[in-house]
Protein backbone atom coordinates (compact mmCIF):
# COMPACT_ATOMS: atom_id res chain seq x y z
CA UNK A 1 0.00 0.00 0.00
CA UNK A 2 1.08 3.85 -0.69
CA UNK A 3 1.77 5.90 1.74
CA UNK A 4 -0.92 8.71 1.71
CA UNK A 5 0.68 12.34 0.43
CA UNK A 6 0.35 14.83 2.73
CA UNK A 7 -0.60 18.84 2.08
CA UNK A 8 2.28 19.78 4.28
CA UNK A 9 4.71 22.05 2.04
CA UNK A 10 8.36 19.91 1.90
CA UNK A 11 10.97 21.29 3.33
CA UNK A 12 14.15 22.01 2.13
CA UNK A 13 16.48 19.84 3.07
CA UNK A 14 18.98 20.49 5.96
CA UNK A 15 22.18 19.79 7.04
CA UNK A 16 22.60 17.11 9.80
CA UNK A 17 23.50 18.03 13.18
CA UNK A 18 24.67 17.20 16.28
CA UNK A 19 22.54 15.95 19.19
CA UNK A 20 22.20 18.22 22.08
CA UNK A 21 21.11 16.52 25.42
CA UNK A 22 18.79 19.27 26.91
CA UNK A 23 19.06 19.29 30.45
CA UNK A 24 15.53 19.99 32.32
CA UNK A 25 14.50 23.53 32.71
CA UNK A 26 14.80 25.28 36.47
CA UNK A 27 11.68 26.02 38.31
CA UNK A 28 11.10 29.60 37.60
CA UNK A 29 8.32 32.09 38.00
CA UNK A 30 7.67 32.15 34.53
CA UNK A 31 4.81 30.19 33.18
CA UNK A 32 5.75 27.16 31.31
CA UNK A 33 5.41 26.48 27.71
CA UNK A 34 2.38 23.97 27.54
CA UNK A 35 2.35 21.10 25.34
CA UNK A 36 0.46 19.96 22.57
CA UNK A 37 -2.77 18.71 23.29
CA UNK A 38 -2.32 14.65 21.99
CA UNK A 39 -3.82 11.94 23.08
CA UNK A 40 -1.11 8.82 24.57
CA UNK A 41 -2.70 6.86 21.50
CA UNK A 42 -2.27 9.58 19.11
CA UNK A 43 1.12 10.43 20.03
CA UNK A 44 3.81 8.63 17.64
CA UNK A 45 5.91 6.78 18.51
CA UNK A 46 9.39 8.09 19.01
CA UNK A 47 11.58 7.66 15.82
CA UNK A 48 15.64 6.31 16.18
CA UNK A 49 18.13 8.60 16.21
CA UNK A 50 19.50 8.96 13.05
CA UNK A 51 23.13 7.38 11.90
CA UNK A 52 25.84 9.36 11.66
CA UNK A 53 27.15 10.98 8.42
CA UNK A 54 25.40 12.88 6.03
CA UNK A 55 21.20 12.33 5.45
CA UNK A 56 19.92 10.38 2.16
CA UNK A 57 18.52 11.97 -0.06
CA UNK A 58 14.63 11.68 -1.06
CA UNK A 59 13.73 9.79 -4.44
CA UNK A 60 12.32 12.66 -7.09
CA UNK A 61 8.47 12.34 -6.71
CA UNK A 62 8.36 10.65 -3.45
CA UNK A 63 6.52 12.54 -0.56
CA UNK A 64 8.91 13.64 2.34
CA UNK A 65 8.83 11.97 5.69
CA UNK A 66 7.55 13.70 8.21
CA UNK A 67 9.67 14.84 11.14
CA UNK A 68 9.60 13.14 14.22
CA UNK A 69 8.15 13.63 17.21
CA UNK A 70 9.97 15.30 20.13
CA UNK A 71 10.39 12.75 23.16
CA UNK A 72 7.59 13.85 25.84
CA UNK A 73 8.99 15.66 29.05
CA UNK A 74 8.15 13.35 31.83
CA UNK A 75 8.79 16.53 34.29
CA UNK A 76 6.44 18.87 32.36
CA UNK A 77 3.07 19.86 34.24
CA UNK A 78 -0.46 18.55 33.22
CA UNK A 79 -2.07 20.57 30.63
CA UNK A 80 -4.72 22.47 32.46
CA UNK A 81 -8.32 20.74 31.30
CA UNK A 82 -7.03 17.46 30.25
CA UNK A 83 -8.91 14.59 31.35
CA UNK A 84 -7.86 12.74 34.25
CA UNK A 85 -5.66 9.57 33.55
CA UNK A 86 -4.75 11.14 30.40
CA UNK A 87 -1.06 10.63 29.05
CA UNK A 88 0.65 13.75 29.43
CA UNK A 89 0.97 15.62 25.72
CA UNK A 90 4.53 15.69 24.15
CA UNK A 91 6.40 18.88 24.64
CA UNK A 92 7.30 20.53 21.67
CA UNK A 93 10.64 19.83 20.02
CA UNK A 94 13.48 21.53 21.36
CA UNK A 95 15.81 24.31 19.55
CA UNK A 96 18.96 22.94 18.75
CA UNK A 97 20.34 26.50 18.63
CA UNK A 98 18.74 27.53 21.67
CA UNK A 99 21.02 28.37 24.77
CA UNK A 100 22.04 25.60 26.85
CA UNK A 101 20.09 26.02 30.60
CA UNK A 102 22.07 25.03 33.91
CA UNK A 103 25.48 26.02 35.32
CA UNK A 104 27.99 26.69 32.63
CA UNK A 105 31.77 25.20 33.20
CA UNK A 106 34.18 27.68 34.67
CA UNK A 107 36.31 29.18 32.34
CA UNK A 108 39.57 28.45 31.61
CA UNK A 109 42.49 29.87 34.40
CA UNK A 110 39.23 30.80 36.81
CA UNK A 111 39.69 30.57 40.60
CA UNK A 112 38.42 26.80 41.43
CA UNK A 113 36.03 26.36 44.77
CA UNK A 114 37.92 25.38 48.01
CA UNK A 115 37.14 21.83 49.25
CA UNK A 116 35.26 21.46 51.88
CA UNK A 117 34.94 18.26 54.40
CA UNK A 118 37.67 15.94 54.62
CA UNK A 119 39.05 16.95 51.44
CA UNK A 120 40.03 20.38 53.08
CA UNK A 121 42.37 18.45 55.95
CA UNK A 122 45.92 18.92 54.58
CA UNK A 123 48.24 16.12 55.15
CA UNK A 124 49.91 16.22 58.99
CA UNK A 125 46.93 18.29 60.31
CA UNK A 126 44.94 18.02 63.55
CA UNK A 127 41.96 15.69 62.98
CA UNK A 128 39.04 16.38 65.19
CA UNK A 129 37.67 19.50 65.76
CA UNK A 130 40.16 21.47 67.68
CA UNK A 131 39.28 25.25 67.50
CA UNK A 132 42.07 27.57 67.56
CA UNK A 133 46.21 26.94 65.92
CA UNK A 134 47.43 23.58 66.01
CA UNK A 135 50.81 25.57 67.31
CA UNK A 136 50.66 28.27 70.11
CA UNK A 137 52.65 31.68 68.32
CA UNK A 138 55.99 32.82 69.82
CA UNK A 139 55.82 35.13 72.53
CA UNK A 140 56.47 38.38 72.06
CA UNK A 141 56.32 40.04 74.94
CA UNK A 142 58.13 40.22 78.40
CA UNK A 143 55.69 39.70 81.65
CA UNK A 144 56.27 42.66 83.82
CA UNK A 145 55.58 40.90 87.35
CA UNK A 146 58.37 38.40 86.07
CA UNK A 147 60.75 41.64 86.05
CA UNK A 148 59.53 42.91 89.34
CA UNK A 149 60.42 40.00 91.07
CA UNK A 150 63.55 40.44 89.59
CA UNK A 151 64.43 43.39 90.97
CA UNK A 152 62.80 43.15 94.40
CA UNK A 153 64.80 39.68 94.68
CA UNK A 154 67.93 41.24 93.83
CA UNK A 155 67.34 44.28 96.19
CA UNK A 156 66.55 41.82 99.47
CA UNK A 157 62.83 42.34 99.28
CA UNK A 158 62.00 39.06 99.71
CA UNK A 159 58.14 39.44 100.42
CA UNK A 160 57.66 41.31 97.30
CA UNK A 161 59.52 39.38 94.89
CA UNK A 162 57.53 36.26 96.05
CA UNK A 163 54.39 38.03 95.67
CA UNK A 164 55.54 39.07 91.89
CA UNK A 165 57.38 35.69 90.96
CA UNK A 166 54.32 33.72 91.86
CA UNK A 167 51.81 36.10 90.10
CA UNK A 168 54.00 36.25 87.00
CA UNK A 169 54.24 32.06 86.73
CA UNK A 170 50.58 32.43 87.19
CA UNK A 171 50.08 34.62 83.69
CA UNK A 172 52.77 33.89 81.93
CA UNK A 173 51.19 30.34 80.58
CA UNK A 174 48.04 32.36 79.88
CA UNK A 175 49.46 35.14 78.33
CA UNK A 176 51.55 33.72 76.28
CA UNK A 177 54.40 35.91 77.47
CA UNK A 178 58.34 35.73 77.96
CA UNK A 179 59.90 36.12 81.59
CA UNK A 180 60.05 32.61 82.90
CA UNK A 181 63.74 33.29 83.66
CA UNK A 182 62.92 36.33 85.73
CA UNK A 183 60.71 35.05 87.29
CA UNK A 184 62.38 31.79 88.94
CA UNK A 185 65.23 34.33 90.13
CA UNK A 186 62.75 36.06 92.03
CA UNK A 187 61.35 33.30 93.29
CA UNK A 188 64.77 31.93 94.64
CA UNK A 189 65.98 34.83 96.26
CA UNK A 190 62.65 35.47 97.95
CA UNK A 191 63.03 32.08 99.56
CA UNK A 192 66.73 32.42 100.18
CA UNK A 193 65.82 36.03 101.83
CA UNK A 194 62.68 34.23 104.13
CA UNK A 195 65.24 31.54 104.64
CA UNK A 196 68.11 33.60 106.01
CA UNK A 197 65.16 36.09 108.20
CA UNK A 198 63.68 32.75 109.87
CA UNK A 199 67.29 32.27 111.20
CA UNK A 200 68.41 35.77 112.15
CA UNK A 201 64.99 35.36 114.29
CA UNK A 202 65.33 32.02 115.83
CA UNK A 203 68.74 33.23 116.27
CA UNK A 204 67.34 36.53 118.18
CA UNK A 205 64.73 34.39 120.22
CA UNK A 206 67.57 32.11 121.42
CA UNK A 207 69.84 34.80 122.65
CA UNK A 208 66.49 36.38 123.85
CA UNK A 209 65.93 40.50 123.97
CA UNK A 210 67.62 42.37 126.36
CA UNK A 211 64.55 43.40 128.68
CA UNK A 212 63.61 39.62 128.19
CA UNK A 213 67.06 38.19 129.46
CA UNK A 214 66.63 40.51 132.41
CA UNK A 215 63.39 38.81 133.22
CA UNK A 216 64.10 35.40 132.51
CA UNK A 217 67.54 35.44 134.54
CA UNK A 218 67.05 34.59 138.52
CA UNK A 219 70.43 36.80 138.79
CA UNK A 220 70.84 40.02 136.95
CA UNK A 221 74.20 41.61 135.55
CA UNK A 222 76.80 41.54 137.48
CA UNK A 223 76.57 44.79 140.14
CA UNK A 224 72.93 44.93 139.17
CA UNK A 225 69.56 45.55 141.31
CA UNK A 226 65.94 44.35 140.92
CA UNK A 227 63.49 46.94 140.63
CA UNK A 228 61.74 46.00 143.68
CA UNK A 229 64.81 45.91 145.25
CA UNK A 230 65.67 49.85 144.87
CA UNK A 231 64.80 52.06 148.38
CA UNK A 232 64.19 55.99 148.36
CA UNK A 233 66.91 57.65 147.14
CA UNK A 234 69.42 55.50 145.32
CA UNK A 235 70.78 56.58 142.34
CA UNK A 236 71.45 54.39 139.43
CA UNK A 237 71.81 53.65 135.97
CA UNK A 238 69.92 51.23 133.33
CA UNK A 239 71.00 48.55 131.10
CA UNK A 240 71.71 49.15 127.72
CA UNK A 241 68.63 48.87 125.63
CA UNK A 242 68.75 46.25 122.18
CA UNK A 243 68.35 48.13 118.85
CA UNK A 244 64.99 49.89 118.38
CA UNK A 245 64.22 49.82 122.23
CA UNK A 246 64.11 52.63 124.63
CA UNK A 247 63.08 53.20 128.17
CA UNK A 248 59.10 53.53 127.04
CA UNK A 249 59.29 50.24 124.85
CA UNK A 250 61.61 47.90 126.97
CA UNK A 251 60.68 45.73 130.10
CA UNK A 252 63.26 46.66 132.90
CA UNK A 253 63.70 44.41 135.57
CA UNK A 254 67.57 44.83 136.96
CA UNK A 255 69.30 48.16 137.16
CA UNK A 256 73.26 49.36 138.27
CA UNK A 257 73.27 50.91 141.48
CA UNK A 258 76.12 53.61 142.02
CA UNK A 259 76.86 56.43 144.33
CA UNK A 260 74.88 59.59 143.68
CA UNK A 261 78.50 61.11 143.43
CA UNK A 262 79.52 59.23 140.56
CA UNK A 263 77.72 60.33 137.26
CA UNK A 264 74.23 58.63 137.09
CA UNK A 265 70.86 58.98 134.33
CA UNK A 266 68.73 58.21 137.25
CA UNK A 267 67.44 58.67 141.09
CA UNK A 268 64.54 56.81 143.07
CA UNK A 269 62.24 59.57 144.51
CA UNK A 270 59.83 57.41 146.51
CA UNK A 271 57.22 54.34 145.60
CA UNK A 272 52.88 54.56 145.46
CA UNK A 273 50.35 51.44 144.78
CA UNK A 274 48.02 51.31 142.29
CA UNK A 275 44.64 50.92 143.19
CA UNK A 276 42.70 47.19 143.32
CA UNK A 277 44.68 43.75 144.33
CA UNK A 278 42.68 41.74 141.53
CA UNK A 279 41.00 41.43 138.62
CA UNK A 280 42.77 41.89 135.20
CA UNK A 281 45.66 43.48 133.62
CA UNK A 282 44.18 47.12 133.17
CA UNK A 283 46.46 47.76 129.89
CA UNK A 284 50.01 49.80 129.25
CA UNK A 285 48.35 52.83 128.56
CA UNK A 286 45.59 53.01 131.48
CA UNK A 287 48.65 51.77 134.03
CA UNK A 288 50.98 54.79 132.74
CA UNK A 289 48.21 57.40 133.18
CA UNK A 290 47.54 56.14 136.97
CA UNK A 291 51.21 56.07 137.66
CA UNK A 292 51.95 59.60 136.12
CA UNK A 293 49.15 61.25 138.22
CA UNK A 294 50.54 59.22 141.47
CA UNK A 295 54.03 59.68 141.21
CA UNK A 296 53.53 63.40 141.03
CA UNK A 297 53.24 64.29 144.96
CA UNK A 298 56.03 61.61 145.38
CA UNK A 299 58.39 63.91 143.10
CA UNK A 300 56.70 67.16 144.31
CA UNK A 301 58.14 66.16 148.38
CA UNK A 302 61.19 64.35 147.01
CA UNK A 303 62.66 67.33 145.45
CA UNK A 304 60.93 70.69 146.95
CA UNK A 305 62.80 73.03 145.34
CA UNK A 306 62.35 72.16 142.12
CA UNK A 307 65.09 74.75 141.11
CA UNK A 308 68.02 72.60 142.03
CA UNK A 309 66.70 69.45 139.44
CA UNK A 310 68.82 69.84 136.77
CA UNK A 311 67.44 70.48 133.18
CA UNK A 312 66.67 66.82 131.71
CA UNK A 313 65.72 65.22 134.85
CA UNK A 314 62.20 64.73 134.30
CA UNK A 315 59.97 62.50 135.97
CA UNK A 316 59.42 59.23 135.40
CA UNK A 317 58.09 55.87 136.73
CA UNK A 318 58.27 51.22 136.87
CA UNK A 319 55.02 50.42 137.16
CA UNK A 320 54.36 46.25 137.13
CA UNK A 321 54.12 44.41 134.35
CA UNK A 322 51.69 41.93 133.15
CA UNK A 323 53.22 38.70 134.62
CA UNK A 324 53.85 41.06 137.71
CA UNK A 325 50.62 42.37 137.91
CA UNK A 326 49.18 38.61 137.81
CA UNK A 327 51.21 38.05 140.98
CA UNK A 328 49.86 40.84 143.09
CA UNK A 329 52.74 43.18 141.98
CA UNK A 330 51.08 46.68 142.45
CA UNK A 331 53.88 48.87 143.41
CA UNK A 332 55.13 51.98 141.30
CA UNK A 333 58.67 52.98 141.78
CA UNK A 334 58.62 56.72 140.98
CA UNK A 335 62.12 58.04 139.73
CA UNK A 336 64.02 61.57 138.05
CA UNK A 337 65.89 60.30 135.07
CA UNK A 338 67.56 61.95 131.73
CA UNK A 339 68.44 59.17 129.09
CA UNK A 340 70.73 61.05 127.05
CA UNK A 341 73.29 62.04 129.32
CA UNK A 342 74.56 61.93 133.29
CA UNK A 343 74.67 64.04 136.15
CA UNK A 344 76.22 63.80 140.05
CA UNK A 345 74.79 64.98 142.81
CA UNK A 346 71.45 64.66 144.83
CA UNK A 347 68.32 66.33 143.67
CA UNK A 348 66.10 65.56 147.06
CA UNK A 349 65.77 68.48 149.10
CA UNK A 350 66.76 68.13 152.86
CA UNK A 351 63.81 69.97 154.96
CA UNK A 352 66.06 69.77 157.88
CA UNK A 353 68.42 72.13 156.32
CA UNK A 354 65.70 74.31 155.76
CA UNK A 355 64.52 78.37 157.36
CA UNK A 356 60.83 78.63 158.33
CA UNK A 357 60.69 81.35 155.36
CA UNK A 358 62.40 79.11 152.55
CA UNK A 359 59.86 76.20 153.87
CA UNK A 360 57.05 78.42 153.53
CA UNK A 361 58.10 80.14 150.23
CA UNK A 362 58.54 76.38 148.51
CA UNK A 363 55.18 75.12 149.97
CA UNK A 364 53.08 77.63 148.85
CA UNK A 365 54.89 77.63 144.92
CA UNK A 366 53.86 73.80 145.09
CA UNK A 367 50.51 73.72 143.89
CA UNK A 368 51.31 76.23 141.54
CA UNK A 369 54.12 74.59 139.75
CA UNK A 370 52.00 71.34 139.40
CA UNK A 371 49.30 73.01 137.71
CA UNK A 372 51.57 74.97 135.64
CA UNK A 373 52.96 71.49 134.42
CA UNK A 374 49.45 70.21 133.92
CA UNK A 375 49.19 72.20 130.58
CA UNK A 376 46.92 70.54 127.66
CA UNK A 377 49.86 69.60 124.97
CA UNK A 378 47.61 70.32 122.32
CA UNK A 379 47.01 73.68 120.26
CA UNK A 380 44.38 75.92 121.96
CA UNK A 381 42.41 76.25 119.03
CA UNK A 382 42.31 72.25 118.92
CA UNK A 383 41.39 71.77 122.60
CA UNK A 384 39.63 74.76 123.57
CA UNK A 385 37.47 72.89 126.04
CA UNK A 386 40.75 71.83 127.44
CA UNK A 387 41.93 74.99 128.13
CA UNK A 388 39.28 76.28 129.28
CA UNK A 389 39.61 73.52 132.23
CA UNK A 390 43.02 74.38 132.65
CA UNK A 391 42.61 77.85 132.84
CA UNK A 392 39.81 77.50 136.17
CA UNK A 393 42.67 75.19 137.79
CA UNK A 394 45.36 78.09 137.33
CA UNK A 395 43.11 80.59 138.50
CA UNK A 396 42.77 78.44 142.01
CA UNK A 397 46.26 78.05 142.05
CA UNK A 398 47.36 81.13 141.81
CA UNK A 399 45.33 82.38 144.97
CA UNK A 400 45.92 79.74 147.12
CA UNK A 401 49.92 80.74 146.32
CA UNK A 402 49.37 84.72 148.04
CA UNK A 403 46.71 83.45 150.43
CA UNK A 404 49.77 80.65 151.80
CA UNK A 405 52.85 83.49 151.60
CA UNK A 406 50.40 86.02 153.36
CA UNK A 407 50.11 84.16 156.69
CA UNK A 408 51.31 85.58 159.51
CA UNK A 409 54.16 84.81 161.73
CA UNK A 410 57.06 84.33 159.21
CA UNK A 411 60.10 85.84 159.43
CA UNK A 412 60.66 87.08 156.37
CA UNK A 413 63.65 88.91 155.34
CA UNK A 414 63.64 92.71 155.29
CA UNK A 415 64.20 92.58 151.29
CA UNK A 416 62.08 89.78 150.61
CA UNK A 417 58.77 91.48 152.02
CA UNK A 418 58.33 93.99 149.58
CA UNK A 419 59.00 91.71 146.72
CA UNK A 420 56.34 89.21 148.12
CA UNK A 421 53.97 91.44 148.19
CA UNK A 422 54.33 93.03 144.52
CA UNK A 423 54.38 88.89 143.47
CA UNK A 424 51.12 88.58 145.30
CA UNK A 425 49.50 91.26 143.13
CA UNK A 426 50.85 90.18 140.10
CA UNK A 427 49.44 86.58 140.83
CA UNK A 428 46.20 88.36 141.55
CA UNK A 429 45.97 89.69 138.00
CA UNK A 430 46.74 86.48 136.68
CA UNK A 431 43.90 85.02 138.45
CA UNK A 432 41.45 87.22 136.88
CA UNK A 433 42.60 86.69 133.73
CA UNK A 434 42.57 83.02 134.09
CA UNK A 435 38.93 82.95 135.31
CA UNK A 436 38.00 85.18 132.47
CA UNK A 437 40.12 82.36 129.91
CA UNK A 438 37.76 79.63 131.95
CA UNK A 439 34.28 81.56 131.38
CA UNK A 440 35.13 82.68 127.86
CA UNK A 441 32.67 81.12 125.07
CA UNK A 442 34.72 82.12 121.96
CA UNK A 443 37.89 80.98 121.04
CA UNK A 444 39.14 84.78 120.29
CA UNK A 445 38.61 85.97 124.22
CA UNK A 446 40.10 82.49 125.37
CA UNK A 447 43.33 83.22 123.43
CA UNK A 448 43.37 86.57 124.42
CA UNK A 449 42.81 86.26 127.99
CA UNK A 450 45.52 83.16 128.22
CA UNK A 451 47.74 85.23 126.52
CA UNK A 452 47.20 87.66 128.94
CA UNK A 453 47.97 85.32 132.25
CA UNK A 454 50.80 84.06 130.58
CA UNK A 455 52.40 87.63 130.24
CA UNK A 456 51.47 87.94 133.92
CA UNK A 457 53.12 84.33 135.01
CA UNK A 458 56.67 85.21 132.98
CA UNK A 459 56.82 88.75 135.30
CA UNK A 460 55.83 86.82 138.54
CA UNK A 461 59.09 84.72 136.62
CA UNK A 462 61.61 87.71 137.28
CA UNK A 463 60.37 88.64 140.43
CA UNK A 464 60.63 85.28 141.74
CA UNK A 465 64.29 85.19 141.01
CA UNK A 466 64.88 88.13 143.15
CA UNK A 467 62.77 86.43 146.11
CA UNK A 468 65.19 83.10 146.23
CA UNK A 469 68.18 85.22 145.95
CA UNK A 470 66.72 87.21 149.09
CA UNK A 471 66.02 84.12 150.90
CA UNK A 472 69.11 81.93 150.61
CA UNK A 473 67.93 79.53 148.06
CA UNK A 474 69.18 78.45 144.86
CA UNK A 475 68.15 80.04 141.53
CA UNK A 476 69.22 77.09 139.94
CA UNK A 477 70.21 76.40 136.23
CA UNK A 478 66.12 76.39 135.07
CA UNK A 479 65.99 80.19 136.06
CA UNK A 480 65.32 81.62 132.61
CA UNK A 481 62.19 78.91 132.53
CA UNK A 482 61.44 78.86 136.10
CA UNK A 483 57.67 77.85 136.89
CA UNK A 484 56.84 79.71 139.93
């Protein structure tokens, strides 16, 4: 049977190409092409590819062949309105020319993607997953705690060069930092320094501090005498004190007696008891303050005539100490000493040796020299309260000094009289002024009016110098700061 001719116009034959594999298209927002509308059983089926080389020719008067049918896209999407179950319809036939779609190939000499996964682990890497450099960097820097320690170390401060050499071997790992050498120097010599201070103190402890040998010992230095031992009057000289001591810091227990002809720093005025046989040690400071106060009327009848203590001898006082104190030890040894240098002689006053006039004359300057003394050691303008408190007390001692040299039945010396009785009003004034100091309620009239009674005490000074000389007694080296 003939094949049937068809009405389609022939087309001129073409030259053979090559097959392009189309690759499917991407999903896109653009609507798809849609495909003819065929039925499965109308749809051809798909023709062979063709042979290679070069197309035969038709035979003159024969009908061409039609061309065949593209290959259906299994991927395409239904044709809207086609029956259910329906074959899908053939897509229509691709353009050979058309541009390929999908990822083109790099070009040639392009930069090629780094590999990821195991294909980016070089050889003699870390394996695993280890954040950070698989080698820590070379330090670059010098920890400065590892050169402190250094230094202190090498200049004998041991504490501190421990302190720095440990906190520098603490930071240095973390840090990443040079100094380890430094560091371990310091650390050496800061033992080597603790080392050789732990000795020099055992060695201290076992030779024992001088005020602690003197306790200790059941026999003191050779010529020596226990403090309770002393008796009114003896003269005598202390121990030598250890390095950094002195006569307020040490413990005394022993002292050298010598003659009070031979040069001496100190003299034993009399003895007083503290108040209370039990209960606890009180403390240094509240022991000191009761012994001061005590001690005074001790000194005060020791040495009457203050005038002939020489300038340095100043009061002072053994009061017990704590193991002493837990034994019943209440006794306070009151003394005149000077700790810098020595002096001979006596400074006790012998009453028996004594006119009814100079007797009288050094009572009645008693109570004022004791107040005078009393004097708050602080700045008036500090302690105004103080002063004021002082000032009432000056004010009563300064009468009670006329009303004791205006008694009657003294024999006082024809050139004395006068001179007593110009002193008496001068101490008058003074008194005035002193109560007006003590009732003041500003610190401008206390100033003035204790400036005032001070003027006053430093003429009652002169005149006083005249009195002695009238009356036999010494004027004594303190004349120019007599306190009379």
């Amino acid at each position: 049977m003939s094949k049937p001719e068809s009405d389609a116009v022939v087309p001129e034959p073409v030259e053979p190409v090559e097959r392009v594999e189309l690759t499917k298209p991407a999903a896109g927002p653009g609507p798809r092409p849609e495909p003819a509308a065929e039925t499965a059983a109308e749809a051809p089926e798909p023709a062979s590819e063709p042979a290679s080389g070069p197309a035969p020719e038709p035979a003159p008067g024969a009908a061409p062949e039609p061309a065949p049918a593209a290959t259906p896209d299994p991927w395409a999407a239904p044709t809207p309105g086609a029956a259910a179950g329906a074959a899908p319809a053939a897509p229509p036939a691709a353009d050979p020319w058309a541009t390929p779609v999908g990822p083109l190939p790099p070009p040639p000499g392009a930069e090629q993607p780094r590999a990821t996964g195991w294909a980016a682990v070089t050889p003699g890497a870390h394996s695993g997953f280890q954040p950070g450099f698989a080698y820590l960097p070379a330090p670059t820097s010098t920890n400065g705690f590892a050169i402190a320690a250094l230094v202190t170390g090498l200049l004998c401060l041991w504490p501190l060069a421990l302190a720095f050499a440990i906190v520098a071997l603490v930071q240095m790992p973390k840090r990443n930092e040079k100094g380890r050498g430094p560091a371990v120097t310091g650390l050496v010599t800061g033992v080597l320094g603790a080392i050789v201070t732990l000795i020099a103190f055992i060695g201290l402890a076992a030779l024992g501090f001088e005020e602690e040998r003197y306790a200790d010992a059941r026999r003191g230095p050779q010529g020596s005498v226990n403090i309770e031992d002393l008796a009114t009057g003896d003269c005598f000289n202390q121990p030598p004190f250890s390095p950094g001591q002195d006569a307020e810091s040490a413990s005394i227990y022993w002292v050298h007696v010598v003659p009070c002809t031979a040069p001496h720093h100190g003299e034993v005025a009399g003895f007083t008891n503290l108040a209370g046989r039990g209960g606890s040690y009180p403390g240094q400071s509240e022991i000191s303050a009761k012994a001061a106060r005590l001690c005074g009327p001790v000194r005060d009848d020791y040495a009457l005539d203050s005038w002939l203590v020489p300038e340095g001898m100043d009061g002072s006082y053994y009061y017990p100490s704590i193991s002493g104190w837990a034994s019943g030890d209440r006794r306070v040894t009151c003394t005149f000493q000077d700790e810098t240098k020595t002096h001979t002689g006596s400074v006790r006053t012998d009453r028996t040796k004594l006119t009814q006039a100079q007797r009288t004359y050094l009572d009645a300057v008693l109570a004022y020299n004791g107040a005078l003394g009393a004097e708050p050691e602080a700045d008036l303008d500090e302690e105004p309260a103080e002063y004021r408190t002082w000032a009432k007390t000056m004010a009563a001692a300064s009468r009670k000094e006329v009303a004791d040299l205006s008694v009657n039945g003294v024999d006082w010396p024809a050139g004395a009289k006068a001179k007593l009785i110009e002193l008496g009003a001068i101490k008058l004034d003074a008194a005035n002024a002193w109560d007006a100091a003590a009732k003041s309620t500003d610190p401008d009239t206390l100033a003035r009016e204790v400036g005032k009674a001070r003027a006053l005490s430093v003429k009652s000074s002169r005149l006083a110098v005249e009195i002695r000389r009238e009356l036999g007694l010494s004027t004594g080296e303190q004349a120019s700061a007599v306190r009379v």
